[in-house]
PDB file of N, CA and C in Angstrom:
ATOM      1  N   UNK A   1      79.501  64.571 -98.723  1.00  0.00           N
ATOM      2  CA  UNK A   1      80.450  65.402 -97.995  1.00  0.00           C
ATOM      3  C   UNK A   1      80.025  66.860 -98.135  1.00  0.00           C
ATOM      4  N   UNK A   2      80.236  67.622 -96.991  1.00  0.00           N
ATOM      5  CA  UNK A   2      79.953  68.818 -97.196  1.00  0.00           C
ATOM      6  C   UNK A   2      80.718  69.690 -98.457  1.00  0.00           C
ATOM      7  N   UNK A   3      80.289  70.468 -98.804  1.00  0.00           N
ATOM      8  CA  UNK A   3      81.023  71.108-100.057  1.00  0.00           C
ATOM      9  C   UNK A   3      82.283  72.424 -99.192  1.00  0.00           C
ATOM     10  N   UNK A   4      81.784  72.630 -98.201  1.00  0.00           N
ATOM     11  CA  UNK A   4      82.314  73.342 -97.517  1.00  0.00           C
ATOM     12  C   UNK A   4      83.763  72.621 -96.555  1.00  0.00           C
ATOM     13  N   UNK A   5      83.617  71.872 -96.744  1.00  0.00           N
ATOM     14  CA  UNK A   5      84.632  70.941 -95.918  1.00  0.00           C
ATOM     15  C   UNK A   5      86.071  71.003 -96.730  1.00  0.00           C
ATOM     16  N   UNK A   6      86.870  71.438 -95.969  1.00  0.00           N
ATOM     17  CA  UNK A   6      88.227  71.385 -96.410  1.00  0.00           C
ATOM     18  C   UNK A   6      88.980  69.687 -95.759  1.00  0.00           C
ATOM     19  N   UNK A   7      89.564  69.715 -96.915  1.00  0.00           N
ATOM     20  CA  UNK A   7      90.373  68.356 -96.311  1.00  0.00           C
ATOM     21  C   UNK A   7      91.973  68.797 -96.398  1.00  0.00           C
ATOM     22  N   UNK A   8      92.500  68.096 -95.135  1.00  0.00           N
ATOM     23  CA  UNK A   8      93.994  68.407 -94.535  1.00  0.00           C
ATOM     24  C   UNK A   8      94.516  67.532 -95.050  1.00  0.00           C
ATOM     25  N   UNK A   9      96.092  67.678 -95.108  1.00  0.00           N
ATOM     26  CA  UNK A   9      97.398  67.104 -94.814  1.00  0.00           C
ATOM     27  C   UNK A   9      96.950  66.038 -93.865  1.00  0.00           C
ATOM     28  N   UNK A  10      97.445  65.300 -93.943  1.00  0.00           N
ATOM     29  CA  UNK A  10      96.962  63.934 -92.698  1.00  0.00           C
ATOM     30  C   UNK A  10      98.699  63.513 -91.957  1.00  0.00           C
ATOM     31  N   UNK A  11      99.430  64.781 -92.915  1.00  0.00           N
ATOM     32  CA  UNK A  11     101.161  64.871 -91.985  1.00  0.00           C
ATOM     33  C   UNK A  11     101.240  65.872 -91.162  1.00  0.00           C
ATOM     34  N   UNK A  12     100.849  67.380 -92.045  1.00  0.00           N
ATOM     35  CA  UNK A  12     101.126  68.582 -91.896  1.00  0.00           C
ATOM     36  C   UNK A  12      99.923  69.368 -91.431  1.00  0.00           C
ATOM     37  N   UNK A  13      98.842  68.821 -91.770  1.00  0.00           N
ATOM     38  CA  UNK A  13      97.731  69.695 -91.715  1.00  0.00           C
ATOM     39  C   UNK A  13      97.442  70.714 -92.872  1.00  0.00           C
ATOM     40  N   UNK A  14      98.415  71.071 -93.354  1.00  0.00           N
ATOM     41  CA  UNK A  14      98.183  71.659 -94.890  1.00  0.00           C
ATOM     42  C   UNK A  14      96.804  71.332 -95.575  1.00  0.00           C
ATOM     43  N   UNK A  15      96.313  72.642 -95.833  1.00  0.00           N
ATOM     44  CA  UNK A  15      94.759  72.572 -96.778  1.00  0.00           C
ATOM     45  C   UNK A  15      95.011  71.696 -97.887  1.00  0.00           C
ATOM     46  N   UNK A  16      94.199  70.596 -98.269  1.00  0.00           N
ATOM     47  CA  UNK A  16      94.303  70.232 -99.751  1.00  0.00           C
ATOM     48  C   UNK A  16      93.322  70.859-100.597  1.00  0.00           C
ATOM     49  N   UNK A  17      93.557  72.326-100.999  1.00  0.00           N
ATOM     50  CA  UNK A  17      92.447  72.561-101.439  1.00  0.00           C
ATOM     51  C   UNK A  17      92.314  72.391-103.388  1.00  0.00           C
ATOM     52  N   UNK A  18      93.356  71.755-103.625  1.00  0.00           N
ATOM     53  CA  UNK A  18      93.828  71.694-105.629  1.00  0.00           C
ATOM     54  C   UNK A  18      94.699  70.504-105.829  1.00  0.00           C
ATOM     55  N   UNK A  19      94.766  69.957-106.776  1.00  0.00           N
ATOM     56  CA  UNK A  19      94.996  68.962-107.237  1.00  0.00           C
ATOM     57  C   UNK A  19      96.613  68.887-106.973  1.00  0.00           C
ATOM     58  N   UNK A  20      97.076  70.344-106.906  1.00  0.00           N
ATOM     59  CA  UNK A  20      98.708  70.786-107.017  1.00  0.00           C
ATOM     60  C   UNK A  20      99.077  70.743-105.896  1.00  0.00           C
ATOM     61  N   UNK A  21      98.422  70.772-104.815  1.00  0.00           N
ATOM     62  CA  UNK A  21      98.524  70.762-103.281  1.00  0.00           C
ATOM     63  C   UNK A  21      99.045  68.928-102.984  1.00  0.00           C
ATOM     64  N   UNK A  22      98.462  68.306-103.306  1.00  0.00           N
ATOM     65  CA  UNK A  22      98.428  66.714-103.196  1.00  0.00           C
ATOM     66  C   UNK A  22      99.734  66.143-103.530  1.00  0.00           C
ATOM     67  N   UNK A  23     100.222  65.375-102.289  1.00  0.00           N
ATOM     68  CA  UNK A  23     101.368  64.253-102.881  1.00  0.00           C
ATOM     69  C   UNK A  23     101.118  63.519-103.898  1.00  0.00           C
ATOM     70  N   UNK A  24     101.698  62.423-103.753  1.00  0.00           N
ATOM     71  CA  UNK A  24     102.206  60.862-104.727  1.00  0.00           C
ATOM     72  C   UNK A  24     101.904  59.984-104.561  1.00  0.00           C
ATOM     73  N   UNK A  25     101.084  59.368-104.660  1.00  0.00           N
ATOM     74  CA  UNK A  25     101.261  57.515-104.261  1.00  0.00           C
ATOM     75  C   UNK A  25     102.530  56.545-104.774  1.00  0.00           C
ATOM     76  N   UNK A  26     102.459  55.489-104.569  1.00  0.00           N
ATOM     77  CA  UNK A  26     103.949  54.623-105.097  1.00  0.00           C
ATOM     78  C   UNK A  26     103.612  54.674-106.748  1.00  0.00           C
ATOM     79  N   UNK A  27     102.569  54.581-107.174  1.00  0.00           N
ATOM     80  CA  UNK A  27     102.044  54.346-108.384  1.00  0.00           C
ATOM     81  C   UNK A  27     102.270  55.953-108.969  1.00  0.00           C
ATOM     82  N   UNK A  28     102.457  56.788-109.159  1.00  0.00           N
ATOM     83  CA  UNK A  28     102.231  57.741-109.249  1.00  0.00           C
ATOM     84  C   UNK A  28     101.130  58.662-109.152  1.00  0.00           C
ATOM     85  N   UNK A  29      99.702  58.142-108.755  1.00  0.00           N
ATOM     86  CA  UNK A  29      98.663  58.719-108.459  1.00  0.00           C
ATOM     87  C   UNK A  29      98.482  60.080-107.298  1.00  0.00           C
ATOM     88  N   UNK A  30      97.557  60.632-107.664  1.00  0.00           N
ATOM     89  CA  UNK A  30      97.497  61.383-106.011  1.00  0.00           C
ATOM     90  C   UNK A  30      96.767  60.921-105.001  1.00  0.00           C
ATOM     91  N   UNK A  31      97.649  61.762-104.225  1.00  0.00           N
ATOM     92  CA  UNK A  31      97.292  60.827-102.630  1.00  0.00           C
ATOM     93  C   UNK A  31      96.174  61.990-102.462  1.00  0.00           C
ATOM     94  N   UNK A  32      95.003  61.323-101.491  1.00  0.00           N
ATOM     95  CA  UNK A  32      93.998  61.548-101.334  1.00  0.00           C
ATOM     96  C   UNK A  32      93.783  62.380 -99.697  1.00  0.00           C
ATOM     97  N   UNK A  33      95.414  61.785 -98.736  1.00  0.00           N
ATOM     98  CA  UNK A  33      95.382  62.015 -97.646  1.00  0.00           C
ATOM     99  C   UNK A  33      96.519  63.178 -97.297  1.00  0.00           C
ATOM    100  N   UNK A  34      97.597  63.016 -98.046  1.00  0.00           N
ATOM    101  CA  UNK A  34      99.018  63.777 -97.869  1.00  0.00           C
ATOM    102  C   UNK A  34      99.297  64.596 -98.812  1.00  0.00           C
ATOM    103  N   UNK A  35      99.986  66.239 -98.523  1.00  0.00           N
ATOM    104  CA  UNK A  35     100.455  66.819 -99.360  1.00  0.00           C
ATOM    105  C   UNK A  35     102.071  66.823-100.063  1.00  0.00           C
ATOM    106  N   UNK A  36     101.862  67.271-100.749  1.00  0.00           N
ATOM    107  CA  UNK A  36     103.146  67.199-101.673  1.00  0.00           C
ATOM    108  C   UNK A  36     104.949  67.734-100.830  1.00  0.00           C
ATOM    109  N   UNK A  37     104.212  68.622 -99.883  1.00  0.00           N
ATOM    110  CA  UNK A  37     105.396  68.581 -99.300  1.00  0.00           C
ATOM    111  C   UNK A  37     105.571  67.407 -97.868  1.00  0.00           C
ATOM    112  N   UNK A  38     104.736  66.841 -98.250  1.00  0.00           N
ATOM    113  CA  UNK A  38     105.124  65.577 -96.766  1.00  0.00           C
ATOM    114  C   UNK A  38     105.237  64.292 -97.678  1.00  0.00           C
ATOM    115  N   UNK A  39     104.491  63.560 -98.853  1.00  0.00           N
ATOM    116  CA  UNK A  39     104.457  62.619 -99.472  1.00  0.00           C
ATOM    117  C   UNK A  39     104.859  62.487-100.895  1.00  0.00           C
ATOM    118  N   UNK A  40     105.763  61.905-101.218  1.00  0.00           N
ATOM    119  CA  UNK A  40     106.015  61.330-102.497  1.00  0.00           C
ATOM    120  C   UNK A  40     106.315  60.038-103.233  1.00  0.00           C
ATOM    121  N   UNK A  41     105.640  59.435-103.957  1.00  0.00           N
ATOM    122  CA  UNK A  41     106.007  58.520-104.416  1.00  0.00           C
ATOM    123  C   UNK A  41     105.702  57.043-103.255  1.00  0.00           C
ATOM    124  N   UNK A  42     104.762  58.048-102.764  1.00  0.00           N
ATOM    125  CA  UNK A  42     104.653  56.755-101.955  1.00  0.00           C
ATOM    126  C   UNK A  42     104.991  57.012-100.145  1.00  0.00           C
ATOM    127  N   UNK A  43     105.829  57.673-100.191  1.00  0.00           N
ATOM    128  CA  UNK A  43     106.892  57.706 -98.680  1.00  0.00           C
ATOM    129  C   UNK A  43     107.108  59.048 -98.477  1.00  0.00           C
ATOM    130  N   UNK A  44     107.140  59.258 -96.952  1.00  0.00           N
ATOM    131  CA  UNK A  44     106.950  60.229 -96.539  1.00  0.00           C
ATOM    132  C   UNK A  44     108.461  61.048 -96.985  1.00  0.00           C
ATOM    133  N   UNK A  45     108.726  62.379 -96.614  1.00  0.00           N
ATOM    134  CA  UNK A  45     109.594  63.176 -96.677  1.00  0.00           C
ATOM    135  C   UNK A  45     109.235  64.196 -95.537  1.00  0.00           C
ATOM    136  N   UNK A  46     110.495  64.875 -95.370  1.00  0.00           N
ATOM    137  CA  UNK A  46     110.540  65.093 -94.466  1.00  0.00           C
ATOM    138  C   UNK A  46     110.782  65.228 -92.607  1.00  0.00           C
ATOM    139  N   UNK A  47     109.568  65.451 -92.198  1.00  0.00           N
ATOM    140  CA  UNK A  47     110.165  65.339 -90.722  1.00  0.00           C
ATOM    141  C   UNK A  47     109.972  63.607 -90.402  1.00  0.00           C
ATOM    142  N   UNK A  48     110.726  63.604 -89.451  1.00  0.00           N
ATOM    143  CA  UNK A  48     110.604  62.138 -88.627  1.00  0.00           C
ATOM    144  C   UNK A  48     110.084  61.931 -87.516  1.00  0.00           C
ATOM    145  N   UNK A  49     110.121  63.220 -86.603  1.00  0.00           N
ATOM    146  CA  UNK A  49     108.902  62.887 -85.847  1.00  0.00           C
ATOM    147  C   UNK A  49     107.837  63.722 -85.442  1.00  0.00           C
ATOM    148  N   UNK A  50     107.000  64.134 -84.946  1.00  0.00           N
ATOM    149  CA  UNK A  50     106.204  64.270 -84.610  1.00  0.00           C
ATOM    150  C   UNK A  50     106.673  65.374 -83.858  1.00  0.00           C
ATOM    151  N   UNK A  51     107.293  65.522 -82.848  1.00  0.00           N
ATOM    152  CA  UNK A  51     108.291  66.657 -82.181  1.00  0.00           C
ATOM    153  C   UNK A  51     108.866  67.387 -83.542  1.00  0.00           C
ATOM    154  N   UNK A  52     109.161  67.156 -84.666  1.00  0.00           N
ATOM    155  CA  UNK A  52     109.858  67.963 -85.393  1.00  0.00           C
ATOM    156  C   UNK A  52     108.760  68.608 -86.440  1.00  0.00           C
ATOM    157  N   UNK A  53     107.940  68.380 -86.523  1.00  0.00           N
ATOM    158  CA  UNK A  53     107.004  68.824 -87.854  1.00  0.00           C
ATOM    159  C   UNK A  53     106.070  69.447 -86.590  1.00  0.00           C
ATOM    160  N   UNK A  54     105.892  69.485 -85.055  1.00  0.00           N
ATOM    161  CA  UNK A  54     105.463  70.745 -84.379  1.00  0.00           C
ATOM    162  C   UNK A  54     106.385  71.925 -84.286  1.00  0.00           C
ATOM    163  N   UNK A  55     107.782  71.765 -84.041  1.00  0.00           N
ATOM    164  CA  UNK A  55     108.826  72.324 -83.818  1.00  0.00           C
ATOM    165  C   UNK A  55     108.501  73.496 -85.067  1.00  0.00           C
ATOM    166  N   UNK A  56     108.662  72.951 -86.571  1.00  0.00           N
ATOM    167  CA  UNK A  56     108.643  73.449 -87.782  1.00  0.00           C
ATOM    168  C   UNK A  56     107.463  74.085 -87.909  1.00  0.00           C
ATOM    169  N   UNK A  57     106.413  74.178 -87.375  1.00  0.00           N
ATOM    170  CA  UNK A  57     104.730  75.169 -87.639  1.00  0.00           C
ATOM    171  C   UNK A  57     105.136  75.874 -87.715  1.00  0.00           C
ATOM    172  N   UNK A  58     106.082  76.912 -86.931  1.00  0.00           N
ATOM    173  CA  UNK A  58     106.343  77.717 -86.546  1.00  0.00           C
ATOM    174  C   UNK A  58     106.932  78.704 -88.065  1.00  0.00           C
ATOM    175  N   UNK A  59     107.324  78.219 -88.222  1.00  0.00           N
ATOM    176  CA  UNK A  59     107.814  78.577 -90.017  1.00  0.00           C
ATOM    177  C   UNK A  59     106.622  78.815 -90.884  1.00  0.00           C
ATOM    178  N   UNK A  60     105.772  78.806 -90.714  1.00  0.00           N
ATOM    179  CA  UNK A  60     104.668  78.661 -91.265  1.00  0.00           C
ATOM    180  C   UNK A  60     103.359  79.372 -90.707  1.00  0.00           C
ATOM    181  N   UNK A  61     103.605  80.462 -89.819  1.00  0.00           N
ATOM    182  CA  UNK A  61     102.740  81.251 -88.609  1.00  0.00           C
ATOM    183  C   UNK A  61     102.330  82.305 -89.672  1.00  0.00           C
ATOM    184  N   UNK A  62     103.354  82.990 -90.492  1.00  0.00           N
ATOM    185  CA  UNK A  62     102.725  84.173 -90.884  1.00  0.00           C
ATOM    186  C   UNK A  62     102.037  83.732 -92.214  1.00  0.00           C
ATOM    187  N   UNK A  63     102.224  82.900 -92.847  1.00  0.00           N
ATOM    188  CA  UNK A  63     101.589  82.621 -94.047  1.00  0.00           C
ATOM    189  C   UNK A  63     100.090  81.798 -93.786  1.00  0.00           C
ATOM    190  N   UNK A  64      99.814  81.096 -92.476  1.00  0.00           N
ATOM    191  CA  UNK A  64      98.429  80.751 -91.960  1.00  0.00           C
ATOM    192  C   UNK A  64      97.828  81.944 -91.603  1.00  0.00           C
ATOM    193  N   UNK A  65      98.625  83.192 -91.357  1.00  0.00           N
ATOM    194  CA  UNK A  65      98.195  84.721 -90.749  1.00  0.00           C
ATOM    195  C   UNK A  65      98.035  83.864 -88.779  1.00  0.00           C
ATOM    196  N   UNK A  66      98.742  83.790 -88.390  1.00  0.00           N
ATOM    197  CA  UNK A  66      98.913  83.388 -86.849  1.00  0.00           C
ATOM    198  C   UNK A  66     100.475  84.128 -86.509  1.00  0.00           C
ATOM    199  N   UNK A  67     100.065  84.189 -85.054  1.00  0.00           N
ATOM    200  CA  UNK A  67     101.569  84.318 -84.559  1.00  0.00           C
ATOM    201  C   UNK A  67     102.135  83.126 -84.435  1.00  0.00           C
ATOM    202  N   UNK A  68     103.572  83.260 -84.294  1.00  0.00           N
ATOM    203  CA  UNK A  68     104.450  82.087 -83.932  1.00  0.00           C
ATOM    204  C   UNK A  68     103.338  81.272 -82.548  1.00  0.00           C
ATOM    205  N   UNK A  69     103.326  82.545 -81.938  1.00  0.00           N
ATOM    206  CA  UNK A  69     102.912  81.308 -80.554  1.00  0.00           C
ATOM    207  C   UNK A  69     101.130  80.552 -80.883  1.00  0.00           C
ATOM    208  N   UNK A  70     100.459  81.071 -81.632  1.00  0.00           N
ATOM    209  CA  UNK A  70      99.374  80.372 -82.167  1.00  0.00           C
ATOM    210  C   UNK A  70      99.778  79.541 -82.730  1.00  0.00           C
ATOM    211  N   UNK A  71     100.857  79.301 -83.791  1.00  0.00           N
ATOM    212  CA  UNK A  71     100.857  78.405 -84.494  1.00  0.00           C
ATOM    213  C   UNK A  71     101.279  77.233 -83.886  1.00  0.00           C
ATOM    214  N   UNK A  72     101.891  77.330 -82.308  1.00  0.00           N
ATOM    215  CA  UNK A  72     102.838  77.019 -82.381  1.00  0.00           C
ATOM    216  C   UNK A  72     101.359  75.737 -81.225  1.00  0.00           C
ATOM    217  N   UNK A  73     100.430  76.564 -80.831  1.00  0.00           N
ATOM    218  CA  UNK A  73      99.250  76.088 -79.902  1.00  0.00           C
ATOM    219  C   UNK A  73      98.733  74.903 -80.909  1.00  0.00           C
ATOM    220  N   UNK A  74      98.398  75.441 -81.749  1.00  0.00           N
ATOM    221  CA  UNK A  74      97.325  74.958 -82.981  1.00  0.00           C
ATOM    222  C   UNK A  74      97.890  73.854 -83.400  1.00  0.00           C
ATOM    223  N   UNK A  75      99.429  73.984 -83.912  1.00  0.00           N
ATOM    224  CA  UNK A  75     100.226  72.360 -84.488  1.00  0.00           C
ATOM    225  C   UNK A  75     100.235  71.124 -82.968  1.00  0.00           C
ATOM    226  N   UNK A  76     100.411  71.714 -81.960  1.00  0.00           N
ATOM    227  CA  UNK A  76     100.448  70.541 -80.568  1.00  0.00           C
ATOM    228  C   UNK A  76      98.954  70.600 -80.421  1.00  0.00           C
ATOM    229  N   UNK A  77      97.568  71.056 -81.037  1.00  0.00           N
ATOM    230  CA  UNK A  77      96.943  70.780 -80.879  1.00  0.00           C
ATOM    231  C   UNK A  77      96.155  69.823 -81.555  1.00  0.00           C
ATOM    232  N   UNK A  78      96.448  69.789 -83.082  1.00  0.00           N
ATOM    233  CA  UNK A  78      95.628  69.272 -84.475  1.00  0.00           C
ATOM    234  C   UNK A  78      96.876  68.047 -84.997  1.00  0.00           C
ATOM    235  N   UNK A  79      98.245  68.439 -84.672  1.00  0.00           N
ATOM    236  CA  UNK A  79      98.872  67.310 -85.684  1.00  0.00           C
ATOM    237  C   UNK A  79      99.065  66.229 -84.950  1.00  0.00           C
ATOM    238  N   UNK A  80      98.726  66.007 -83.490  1.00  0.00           N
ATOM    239  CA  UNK A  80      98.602  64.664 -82.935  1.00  0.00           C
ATOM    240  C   UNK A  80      97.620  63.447 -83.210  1.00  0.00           C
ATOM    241  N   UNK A  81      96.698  64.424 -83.637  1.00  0.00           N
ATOM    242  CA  UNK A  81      95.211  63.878 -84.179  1.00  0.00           C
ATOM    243  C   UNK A  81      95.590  63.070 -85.462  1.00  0.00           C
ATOM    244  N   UNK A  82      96.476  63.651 -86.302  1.00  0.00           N
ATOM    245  CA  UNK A  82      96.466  63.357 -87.738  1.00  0.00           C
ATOM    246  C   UNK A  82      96.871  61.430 -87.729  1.00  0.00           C
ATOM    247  N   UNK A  83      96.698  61.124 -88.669  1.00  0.00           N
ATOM    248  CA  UNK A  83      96.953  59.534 -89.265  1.00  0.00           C
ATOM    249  C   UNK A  83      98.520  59.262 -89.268  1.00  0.00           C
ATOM    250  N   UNK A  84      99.072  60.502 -89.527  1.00  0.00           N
ATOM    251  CA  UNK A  84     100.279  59.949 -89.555  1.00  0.00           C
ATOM    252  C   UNK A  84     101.267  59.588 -88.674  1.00  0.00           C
ATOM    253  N   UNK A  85     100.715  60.636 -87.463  1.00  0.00           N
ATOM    254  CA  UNK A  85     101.006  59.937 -86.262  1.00  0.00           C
ATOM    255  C   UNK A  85     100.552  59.595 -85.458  1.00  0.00           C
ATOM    256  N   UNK A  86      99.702  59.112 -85.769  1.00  0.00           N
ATOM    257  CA  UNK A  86      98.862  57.770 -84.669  1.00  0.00           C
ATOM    258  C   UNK A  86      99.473  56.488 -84.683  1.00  0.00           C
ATOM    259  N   UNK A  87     100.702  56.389 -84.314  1.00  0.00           N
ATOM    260  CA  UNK A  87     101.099  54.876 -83.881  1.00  0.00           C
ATOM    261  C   UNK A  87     101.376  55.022 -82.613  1.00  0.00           C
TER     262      UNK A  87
END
């Protein structure tokens, strides 16, 4: 793997870039795919759909350094992609 490669949230898109960033598995392990604010213990938290965790980027514009309306491009662009909602 590249060393340079950041790995995402596979809910949120959130950087996993530290061990502290990472959810839960059922076992208590860390999850390898989800962060701590989307996964625990196994099960998700949080939003329910897919419309609501784009809705919510937006909360989250100035701390990525984006405007609302970038963030708002970037989440309907990247979190459809993600695993978690691909059903």
């Amino acid at each position: 793997m590249n060393e340079n490669h950041v790995v995402m949230c596979q809910s949120c898109s959130m950087p996993l870039m530290n061990e502290t960033d990472k959810g839960t598995t059922a076992d208590g392990s860390l999850s390898s795919e989800y962060c701590k604010h989307c996964f625990e213990a196994g099960k998700f938290i949080g939003y329910e759909t897919l419309e609501e965790a784009i809705a919510d980027s937006v909360n989250f514009a100035e701390v990525a350094g984006m405007t609302k309306e970038e963030m708002l491009a970037s989440a309907k662009a990247i979190l459809p992609t993600l695993k978690r909602w691909q059903n």
